[in-house]
PDB file of N, CA and C in Angstrom:
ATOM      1  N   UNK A   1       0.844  -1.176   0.000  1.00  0.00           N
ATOM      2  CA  UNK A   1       0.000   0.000   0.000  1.00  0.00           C
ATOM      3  C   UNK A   1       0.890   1.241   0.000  1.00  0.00           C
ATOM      4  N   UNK A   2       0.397   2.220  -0.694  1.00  0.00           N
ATOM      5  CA  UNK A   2       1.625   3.267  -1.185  1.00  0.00           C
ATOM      6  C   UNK A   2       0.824   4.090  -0.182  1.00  0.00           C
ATOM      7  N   UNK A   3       1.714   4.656   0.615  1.00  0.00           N
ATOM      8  CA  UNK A   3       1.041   5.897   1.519  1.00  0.00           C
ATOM      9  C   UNK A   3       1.582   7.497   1.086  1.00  0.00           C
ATOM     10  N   UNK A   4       0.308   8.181   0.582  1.00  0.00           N
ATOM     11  CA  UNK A   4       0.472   9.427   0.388  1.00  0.00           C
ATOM     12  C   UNK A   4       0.278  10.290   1.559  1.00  0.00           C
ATOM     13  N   UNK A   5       0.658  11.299   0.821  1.00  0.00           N
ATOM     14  CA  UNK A   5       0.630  12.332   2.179  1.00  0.00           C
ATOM     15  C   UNK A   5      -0.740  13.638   1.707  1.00  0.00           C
ATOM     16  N   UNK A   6      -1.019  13.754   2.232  1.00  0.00           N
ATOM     17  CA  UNK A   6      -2.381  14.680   2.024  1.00  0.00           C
ATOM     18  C   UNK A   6      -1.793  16.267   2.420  1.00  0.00           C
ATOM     19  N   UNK A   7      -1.882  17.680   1.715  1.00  0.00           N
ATOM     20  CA  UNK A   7      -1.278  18.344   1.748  1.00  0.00           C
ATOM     21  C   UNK A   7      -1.953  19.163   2.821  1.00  0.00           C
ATOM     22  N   UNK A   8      -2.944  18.844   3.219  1.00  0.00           N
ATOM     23  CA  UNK A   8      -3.659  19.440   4.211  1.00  0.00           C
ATOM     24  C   UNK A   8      -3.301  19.046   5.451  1.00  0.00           C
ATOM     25  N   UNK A   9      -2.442  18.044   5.585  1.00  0.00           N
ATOM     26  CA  UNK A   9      -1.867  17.498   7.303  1.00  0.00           C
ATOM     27  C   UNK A   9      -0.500  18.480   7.308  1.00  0.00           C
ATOM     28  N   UNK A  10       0.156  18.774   6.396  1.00  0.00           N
ATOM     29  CA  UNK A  10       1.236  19.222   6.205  1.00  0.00           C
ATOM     30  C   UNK A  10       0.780  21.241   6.024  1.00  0.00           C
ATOM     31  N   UNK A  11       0.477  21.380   7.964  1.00  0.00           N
ATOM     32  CA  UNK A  11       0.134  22.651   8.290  1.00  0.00           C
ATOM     33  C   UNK A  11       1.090  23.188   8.615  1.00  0.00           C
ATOM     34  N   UNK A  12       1.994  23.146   9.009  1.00  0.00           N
ATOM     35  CA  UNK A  12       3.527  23.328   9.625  1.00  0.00           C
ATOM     36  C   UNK A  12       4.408  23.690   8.888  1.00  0.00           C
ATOM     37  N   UNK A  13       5.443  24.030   9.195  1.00  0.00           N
ATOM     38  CA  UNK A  13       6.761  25.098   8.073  1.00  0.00           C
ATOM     39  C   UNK A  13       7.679  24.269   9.081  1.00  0.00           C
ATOM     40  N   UNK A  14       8.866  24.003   8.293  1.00  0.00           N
ATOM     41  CA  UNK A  14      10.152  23.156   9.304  1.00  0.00           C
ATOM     42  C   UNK A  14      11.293  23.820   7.970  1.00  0.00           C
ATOM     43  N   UNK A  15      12.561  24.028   8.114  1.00  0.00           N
ATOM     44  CA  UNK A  15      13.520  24.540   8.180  1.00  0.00           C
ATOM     45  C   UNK A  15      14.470  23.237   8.441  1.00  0.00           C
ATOM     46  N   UNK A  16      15.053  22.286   6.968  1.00  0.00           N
ATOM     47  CA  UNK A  16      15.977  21.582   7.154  1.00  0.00           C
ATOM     48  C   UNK A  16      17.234  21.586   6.900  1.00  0.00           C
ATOM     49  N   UNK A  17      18.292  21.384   7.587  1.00  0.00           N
ATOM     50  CA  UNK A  17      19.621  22.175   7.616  1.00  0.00           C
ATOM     51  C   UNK A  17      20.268  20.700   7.580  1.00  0.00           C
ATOM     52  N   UNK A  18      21.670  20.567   7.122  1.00  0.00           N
ATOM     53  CA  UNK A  18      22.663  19.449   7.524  1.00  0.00           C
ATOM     54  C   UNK A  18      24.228  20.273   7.764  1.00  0.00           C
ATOM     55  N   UNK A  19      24.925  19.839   8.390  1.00  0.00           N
ATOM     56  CA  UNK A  19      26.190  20.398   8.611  1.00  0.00           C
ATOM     57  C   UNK A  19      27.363  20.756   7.393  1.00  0.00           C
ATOM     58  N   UNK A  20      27.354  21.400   7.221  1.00  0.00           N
ATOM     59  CA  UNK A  20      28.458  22.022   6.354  1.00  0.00           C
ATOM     60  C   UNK A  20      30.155  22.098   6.934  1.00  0.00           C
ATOM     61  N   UNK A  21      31.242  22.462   6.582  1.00  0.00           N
ATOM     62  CA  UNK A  21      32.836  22.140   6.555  1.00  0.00           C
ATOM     63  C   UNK A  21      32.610  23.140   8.086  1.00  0.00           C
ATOM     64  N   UNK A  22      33.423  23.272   9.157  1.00  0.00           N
ATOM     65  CA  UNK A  22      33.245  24.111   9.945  1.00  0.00           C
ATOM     66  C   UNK A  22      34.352  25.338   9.489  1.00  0.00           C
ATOM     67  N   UNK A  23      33.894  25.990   9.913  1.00  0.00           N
ATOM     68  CA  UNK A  23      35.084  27.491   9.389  1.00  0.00           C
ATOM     69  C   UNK A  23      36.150  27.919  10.787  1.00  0.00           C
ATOM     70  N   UNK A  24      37.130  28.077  10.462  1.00  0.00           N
ATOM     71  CA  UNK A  24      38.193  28.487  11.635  1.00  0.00           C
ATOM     72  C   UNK A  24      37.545  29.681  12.737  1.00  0.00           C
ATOM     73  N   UNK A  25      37.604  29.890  13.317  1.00  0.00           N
ATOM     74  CA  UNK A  25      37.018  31.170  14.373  1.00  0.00           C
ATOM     75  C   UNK A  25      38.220  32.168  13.732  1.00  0.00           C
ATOM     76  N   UNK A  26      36.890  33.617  13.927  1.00  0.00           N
ATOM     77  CA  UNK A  26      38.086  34.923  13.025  1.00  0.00           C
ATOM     78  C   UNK A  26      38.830  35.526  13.989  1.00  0.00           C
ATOM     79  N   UNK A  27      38.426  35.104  15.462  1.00  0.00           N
ATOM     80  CA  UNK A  27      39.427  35.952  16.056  1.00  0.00           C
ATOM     81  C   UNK A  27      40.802  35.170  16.176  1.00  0.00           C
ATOM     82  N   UNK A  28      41.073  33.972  15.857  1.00  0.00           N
ATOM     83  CA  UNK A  28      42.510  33.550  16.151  1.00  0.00           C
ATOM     84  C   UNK A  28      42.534  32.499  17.270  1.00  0.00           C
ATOM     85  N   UNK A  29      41.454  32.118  17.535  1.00  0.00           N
ATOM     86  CA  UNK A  29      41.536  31.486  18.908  1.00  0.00           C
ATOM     87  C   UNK A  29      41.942  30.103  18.930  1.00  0.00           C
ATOM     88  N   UNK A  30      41.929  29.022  17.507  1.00  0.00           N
ATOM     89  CA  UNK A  30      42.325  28.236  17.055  1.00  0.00           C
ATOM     90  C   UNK A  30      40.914  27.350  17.465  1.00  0.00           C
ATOM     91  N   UNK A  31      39.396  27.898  17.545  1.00  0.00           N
ATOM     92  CA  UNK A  31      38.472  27.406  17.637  1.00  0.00           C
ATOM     93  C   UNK A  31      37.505  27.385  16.065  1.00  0.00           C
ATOM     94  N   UNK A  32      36.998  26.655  15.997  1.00  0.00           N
ATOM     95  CA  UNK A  32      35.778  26.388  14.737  1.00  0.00           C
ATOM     96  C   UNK A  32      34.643  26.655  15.000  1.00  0.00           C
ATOM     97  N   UNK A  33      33.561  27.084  14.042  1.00  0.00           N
ATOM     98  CA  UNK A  33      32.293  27.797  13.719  1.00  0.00           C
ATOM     99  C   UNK A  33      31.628  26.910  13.016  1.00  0.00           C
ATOM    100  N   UNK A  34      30.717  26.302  13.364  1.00  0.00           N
ATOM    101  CA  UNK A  34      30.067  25.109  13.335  1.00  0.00           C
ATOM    102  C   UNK A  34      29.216  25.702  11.681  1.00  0.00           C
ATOM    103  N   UNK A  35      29.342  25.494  10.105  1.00  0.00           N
ATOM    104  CA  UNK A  35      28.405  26.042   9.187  1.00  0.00           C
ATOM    105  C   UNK A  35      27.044  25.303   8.901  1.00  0.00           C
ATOM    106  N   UNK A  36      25.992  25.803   8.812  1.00  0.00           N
ATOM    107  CA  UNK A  36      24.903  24.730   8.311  1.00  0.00           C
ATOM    108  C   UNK A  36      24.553  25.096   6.734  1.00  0.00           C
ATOM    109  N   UNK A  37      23.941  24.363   5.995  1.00  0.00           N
ATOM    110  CA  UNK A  37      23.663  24.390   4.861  1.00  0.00           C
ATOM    111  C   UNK A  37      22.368  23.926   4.820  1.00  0.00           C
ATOM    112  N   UNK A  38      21.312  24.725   4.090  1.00  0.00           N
ATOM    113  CA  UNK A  38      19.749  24.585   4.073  1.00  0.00           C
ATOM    114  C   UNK A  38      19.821  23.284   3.267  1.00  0.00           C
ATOM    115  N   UNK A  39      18.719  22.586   3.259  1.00  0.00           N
ATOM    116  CA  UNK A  39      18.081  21.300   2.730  1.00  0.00           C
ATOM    117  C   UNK A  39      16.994  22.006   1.831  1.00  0.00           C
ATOM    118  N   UNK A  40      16.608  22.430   2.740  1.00  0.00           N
ATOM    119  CA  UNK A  40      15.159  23.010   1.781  1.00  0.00           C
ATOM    120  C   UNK A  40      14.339  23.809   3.808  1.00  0.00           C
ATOM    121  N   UNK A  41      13.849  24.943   2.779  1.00  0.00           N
ATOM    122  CA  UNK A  41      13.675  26.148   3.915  1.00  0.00           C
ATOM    123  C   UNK A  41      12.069  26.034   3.546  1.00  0.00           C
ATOM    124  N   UNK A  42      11.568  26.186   5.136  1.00  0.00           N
ATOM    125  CA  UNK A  42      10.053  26.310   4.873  1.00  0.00           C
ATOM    126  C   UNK A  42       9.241  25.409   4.434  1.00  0.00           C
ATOM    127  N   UNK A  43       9.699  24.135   4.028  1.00  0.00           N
ATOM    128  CA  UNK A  43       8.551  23.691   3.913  1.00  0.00           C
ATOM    129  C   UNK A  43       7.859  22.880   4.324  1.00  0.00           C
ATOM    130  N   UNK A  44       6.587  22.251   4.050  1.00  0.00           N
ATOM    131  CA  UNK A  44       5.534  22.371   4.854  1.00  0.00           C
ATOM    132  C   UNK A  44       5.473  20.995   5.218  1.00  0.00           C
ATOM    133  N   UNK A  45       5.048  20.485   6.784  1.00  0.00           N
ATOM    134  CA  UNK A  45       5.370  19.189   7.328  1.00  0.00           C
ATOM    135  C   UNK A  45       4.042  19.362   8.645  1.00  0.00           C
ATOM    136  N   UNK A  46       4.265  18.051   8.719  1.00  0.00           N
ATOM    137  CA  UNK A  46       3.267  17.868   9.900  1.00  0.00           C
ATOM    138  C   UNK A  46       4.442  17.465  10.954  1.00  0.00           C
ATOM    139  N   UNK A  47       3.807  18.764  12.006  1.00  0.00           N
ATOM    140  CA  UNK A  47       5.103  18.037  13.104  1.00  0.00           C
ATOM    141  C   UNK A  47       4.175  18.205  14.551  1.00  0.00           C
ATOM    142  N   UNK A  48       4.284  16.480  15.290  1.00  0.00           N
ATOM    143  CA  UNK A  48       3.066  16.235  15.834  1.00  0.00           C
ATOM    144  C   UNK A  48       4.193  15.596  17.340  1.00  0.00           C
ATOM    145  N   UNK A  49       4.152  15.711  18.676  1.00  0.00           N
ATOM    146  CA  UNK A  49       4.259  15.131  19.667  1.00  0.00           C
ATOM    147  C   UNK A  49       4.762  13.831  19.582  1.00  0.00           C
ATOM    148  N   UNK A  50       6.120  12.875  20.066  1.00  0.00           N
ATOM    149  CA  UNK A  50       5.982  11.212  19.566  1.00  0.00           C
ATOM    150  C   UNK A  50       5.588  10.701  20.825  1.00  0.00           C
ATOM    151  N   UNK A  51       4.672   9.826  20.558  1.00  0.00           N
ATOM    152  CA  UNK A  51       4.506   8.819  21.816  1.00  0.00           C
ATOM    153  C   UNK A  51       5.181   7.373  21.814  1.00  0.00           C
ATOM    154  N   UNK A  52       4.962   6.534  22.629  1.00  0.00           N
ATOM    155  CA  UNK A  52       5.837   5.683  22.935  1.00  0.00           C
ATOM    156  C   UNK A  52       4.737   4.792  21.688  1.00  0.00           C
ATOM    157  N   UNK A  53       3.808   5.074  21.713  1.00  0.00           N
ATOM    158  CA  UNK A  53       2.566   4.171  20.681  1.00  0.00           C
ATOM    159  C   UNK A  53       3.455   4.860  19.128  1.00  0.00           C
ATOM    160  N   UNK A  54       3.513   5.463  18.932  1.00  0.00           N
ATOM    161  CA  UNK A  54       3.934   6.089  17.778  1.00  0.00           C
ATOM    162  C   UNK A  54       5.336   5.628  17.329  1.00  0.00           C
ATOM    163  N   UNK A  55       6.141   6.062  18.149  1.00  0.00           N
ATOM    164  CA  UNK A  55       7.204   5.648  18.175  1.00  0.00           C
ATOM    165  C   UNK A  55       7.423   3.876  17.517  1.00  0.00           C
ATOM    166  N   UNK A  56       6.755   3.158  18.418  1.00  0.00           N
ATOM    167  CA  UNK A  56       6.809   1.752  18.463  1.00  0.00           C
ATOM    168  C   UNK A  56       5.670   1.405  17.023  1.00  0.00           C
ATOM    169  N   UNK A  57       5.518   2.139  16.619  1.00  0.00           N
ATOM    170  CA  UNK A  57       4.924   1.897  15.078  1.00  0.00           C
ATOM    171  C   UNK A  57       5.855   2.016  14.239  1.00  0.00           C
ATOM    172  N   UNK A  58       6.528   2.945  14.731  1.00  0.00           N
ATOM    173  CA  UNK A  58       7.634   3.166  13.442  1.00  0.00           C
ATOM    174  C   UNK A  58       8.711   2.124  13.573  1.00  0.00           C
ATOM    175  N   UNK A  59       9.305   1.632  14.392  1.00  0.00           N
ATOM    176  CA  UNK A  59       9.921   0.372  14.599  1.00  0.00           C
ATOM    177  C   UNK A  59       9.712  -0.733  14.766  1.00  0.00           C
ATOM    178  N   UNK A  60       8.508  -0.931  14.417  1.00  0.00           N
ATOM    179  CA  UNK A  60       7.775  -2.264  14.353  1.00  0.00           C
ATOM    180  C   UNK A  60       8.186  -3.174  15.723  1.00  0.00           C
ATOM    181  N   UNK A  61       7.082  -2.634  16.662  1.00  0.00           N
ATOM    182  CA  UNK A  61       6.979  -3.501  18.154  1.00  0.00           C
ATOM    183  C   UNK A  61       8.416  -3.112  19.093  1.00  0.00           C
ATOM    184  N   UNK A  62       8.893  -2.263  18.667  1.00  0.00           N
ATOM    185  CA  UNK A  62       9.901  -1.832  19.519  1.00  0.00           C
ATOM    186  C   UNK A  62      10.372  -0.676  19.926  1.00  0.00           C
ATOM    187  N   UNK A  63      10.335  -0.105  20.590  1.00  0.00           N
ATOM    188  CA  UNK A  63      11.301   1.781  21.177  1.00  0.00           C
ATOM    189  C   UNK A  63      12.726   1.070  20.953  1.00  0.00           C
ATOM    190  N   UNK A  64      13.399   2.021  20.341  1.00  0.00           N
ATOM    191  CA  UNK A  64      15.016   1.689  20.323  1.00  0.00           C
ATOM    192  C   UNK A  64      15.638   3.277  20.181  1.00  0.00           C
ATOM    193  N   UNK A  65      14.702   4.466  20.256  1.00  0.00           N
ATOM    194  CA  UNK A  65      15.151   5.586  20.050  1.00  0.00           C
ATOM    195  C   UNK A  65      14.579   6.519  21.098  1.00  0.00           C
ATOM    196  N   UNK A  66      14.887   7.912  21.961  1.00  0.00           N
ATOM    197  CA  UNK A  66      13.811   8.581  22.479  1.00  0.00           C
ATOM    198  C   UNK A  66      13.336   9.686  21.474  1.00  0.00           C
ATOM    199  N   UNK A  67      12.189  10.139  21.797  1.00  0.00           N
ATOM    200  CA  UNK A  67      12.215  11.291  20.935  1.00  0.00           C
ATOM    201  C   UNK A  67      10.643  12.273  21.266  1.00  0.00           C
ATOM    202  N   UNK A  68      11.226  13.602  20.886  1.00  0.00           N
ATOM    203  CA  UNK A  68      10.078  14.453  21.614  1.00  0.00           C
ATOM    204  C   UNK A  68       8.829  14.762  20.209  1.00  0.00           C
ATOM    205  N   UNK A  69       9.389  14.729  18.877  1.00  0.00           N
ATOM    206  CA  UNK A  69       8.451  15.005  17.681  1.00  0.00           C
ATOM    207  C   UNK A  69       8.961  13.888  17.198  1.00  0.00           C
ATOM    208  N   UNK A  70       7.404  13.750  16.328  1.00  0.00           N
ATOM    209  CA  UNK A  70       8.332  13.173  14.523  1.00  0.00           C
ATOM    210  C   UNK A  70       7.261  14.601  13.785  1.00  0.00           C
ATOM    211  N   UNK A  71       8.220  14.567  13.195  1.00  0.00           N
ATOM    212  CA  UNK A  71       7.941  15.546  11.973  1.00  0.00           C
ATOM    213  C   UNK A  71       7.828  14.918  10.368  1.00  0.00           C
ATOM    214  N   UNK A  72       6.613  14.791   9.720  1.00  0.00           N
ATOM    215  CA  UNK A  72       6.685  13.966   8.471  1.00  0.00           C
ATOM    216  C   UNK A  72       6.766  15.354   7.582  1.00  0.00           C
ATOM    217  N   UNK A  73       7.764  14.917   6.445  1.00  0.00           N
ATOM    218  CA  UNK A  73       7.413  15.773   5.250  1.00  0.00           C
ATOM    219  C   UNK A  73       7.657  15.264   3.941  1.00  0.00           C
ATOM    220  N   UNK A  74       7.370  16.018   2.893  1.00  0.00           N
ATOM    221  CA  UNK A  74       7.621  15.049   1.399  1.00  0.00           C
ATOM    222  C   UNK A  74       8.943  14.409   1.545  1.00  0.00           C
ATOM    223  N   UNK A  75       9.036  13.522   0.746  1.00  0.00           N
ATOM    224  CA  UNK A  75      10.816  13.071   0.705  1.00  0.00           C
ATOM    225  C   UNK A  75      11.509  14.190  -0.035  1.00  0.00           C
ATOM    226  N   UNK A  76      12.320  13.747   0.441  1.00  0.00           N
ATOM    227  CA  UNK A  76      13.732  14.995   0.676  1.00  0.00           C
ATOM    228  C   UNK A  76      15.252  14.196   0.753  1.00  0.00           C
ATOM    229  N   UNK A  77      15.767  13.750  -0.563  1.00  0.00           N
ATOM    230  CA  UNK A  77      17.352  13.273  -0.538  1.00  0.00           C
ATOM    231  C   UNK A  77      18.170  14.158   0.590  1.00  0.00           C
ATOM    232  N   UNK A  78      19.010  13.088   1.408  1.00  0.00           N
ATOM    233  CA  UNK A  78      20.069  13.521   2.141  1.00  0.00           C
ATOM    234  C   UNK A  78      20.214  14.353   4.043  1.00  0.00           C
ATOM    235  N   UNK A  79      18.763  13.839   4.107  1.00  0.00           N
ATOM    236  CA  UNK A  79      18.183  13.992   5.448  1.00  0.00           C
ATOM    237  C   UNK A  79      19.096  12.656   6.047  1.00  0.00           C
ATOM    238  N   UNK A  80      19.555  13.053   7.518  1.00  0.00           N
ATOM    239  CA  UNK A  80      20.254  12.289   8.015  1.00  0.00           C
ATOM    240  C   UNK A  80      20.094  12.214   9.385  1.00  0.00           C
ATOM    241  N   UNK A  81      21.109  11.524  10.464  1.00  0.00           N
ATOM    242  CA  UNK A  81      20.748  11.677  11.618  1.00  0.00           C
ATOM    243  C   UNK A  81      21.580  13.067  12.324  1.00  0.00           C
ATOM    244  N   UNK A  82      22.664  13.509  11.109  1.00  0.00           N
ATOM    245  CA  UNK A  82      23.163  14.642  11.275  1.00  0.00           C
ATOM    246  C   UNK A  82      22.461  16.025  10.814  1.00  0.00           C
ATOM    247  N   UNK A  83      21.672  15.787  10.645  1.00  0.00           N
ATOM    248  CA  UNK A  83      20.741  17.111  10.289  1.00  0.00           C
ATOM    249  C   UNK A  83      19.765  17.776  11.376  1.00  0.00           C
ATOM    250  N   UNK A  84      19.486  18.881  11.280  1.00  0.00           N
ATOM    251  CA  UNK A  84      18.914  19.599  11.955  1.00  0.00           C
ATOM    252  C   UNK A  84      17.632  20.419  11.340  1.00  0.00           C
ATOM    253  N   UNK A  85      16.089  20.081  12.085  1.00  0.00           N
ATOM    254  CA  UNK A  85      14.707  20.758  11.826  1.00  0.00           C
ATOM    255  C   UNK A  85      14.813  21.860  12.627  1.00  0.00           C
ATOM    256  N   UNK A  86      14.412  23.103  12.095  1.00  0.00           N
ATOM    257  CA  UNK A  86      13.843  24.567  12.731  1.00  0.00           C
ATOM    258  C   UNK A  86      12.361  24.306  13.121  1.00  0.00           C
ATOM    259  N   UNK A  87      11.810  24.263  13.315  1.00  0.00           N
ATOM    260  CA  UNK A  87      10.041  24.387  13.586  1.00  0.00           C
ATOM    261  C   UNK A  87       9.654  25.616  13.593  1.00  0.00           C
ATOM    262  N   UNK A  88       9.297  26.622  13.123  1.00  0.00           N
ATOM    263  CA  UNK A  88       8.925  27.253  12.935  1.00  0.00           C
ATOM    264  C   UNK A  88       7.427  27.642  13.393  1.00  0.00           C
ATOM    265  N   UNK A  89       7.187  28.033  14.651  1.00  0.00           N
ATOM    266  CA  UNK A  89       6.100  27.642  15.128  1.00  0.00           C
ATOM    267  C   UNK A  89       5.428  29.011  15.750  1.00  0.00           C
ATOM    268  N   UNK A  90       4.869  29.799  14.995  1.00  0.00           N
ATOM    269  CA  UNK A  90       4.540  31.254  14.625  1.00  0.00           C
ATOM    270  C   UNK A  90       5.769  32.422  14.756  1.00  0.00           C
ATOM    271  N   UNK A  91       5.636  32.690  16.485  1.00  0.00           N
ATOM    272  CA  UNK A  91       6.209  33.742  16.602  1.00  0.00           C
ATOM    273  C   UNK A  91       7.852  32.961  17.245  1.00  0.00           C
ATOM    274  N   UNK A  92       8.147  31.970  17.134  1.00  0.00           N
ATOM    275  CA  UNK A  92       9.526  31.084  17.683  1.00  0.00           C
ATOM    276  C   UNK A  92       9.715  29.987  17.018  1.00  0.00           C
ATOM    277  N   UNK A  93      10.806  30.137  16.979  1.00  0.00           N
ATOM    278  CA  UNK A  93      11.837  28.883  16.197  1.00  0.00           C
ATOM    279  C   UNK A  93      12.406  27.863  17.216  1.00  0.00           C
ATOM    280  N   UNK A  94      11.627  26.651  16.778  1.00  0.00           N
ATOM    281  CA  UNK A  94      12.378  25.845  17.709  1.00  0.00           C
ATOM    282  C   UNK A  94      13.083  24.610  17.172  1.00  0.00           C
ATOM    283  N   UNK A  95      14.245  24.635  17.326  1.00  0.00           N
ATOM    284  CA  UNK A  95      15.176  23.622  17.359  1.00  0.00           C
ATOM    285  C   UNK A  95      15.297  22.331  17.495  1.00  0.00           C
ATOM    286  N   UNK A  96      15.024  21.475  16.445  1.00  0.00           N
ATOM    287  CA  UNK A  96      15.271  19.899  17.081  1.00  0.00           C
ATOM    288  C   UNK A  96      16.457  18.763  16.108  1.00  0.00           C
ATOM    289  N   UNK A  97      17.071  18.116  16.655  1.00  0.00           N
ATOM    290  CA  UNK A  97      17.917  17.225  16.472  1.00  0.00           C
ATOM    291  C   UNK A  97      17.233  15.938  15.918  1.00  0.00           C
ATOM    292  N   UNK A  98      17.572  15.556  14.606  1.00  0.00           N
ATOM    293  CA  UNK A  98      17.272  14.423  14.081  1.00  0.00           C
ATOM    294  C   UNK A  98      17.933  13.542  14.044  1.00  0.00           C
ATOM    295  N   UNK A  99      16.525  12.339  14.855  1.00  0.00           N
ATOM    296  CA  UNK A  99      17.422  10.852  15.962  1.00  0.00           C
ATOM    297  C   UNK A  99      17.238  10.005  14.974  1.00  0.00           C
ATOM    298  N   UNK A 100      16.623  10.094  13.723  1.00  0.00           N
ATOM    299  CA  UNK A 100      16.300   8.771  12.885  1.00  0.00           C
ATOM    300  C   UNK A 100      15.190   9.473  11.514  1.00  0.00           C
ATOM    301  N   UNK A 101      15.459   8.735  10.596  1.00  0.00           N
ATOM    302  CA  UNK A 101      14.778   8.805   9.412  1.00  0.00           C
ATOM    303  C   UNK A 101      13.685   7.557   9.207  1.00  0.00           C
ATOM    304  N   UNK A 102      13.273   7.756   8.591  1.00  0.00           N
ATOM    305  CA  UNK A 102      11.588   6.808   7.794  1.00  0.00           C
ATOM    306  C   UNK A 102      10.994   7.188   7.070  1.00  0.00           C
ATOM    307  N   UNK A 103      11.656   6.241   5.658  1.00  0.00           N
ATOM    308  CA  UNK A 103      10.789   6.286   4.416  1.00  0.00           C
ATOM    309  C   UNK A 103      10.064   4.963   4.053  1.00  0.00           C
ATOM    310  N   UNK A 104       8.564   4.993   4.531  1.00  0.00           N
ATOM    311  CA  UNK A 104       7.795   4.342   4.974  1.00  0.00           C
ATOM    312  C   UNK A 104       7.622   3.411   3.128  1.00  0.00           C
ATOM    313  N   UNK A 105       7.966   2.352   3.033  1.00  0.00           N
ATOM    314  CA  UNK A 105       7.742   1.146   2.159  1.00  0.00           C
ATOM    315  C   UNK A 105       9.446   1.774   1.294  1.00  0.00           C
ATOM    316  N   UNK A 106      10.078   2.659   1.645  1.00  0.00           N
ATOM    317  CA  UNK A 106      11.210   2.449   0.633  1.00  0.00           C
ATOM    318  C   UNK A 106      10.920   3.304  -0.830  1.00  0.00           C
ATOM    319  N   UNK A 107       9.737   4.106  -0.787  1.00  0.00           N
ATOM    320  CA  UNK A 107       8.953   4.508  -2.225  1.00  0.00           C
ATOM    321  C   UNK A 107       9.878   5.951  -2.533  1.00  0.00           C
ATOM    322  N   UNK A 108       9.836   6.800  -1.181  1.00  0.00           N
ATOM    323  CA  UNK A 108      10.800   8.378  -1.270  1.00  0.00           C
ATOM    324  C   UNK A 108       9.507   9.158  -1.782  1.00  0.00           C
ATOM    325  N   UNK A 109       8.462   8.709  -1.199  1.00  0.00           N
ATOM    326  CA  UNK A 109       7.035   9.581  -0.972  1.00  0.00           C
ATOM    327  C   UNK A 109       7.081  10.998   0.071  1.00  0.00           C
ATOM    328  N   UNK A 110       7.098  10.173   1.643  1.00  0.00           N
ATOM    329  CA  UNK A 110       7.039  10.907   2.649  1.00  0.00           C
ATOM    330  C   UNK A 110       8.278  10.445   3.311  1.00  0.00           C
ATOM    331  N   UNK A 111       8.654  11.058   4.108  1.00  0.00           N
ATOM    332  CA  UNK A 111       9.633  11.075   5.026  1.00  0.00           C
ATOM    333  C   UNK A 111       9.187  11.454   6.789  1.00  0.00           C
ATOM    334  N   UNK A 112       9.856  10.438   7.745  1.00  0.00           N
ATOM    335  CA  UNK A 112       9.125  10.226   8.796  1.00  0.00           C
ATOM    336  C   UNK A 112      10.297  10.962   9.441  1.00  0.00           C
ATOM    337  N   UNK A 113      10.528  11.981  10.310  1.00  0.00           N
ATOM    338  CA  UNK A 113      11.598  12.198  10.968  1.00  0.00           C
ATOM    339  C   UNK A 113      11.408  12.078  12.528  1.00  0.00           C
ATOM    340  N   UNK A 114      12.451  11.042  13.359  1.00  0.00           N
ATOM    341  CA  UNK A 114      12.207  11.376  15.142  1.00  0.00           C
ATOM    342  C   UNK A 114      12.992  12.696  15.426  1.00  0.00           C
ATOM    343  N   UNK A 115      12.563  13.315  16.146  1.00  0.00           N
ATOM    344  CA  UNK A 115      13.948  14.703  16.588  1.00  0.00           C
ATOM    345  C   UNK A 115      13.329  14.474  18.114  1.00  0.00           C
ATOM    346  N   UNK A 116      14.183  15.243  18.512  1.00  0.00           N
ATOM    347  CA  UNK A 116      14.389  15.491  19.891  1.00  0.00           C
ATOM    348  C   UNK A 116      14.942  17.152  19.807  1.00  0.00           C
ATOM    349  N   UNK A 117      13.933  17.593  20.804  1.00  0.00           N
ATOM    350  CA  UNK A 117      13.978  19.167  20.579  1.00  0.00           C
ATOM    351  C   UNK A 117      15.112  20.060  21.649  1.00  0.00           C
ATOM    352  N   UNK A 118      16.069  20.298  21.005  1.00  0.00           N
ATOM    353  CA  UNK A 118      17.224  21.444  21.846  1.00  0.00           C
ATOM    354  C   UNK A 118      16.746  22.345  22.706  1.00  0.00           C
ATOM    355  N   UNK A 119      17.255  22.436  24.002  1.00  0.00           N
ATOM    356  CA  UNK A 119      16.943  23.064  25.290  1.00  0.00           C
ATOM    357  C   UNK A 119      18.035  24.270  24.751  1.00  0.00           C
ATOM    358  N   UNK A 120      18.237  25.422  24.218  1.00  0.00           N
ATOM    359  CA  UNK A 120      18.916  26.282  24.511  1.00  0.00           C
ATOM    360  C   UNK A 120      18.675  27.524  25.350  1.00  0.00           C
TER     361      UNK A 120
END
């Protein structure tokens, strides 16, 4: 069964970034500047609470990850566990770390992301 994504669940704006070369620090300090490089900016995803029920769907009968969202959006080459979602969630941007990918039958339809959201 091919699962589409309905463009109407996908109310949400997310901001996907992956790590780029780090750049030297300009003052001399012999420290690095962490660069990110957009994936694709803005667009539109359903990003919903994970529960342990949810979770354990996506791993078929098992938790093996924690995680505070999954965020689904169209497929998107080169999403990783090194990448980073913005959430964009009116008036604040919030930050989450991506713990795992899911492309549900292997098709590169939708994309399932776990994150876990940054305390800064």
């Amino acid at each position: 069964m091919r699962r589409l994504i309905s463009a109407g669940t996908l109310r949400h704006r997310v901001t996907l970034e992956t790590p780029g070369a780090p750049i030297p620090d300009p003052t001399g300090g012999g420290d690095f500047t962490q660069v990110w490089t957009v994936l694709g900016s803005r667009l539109p995803a359903s990003v919903a609470p994970a529960t342990a029920r949810s979770l354990e769907q996506l791993r078929v009968n098992t938790v093996t990850s924690m995680a505070t969202h999954l965020v689904t959006v169209r497929y998107l080459a080169g999403v990783t566990t090194q990448t980073r979602a913005t959430f964009h969630d009116g008036d604040v941007d919030r930050v989450m770390s991506v713990t795992g990918t899911h492309d549900p039958e292997e098709r590169h339809v939708v994309l399932i992301l776990e994150c876990v959201e940054q305390v800064l």
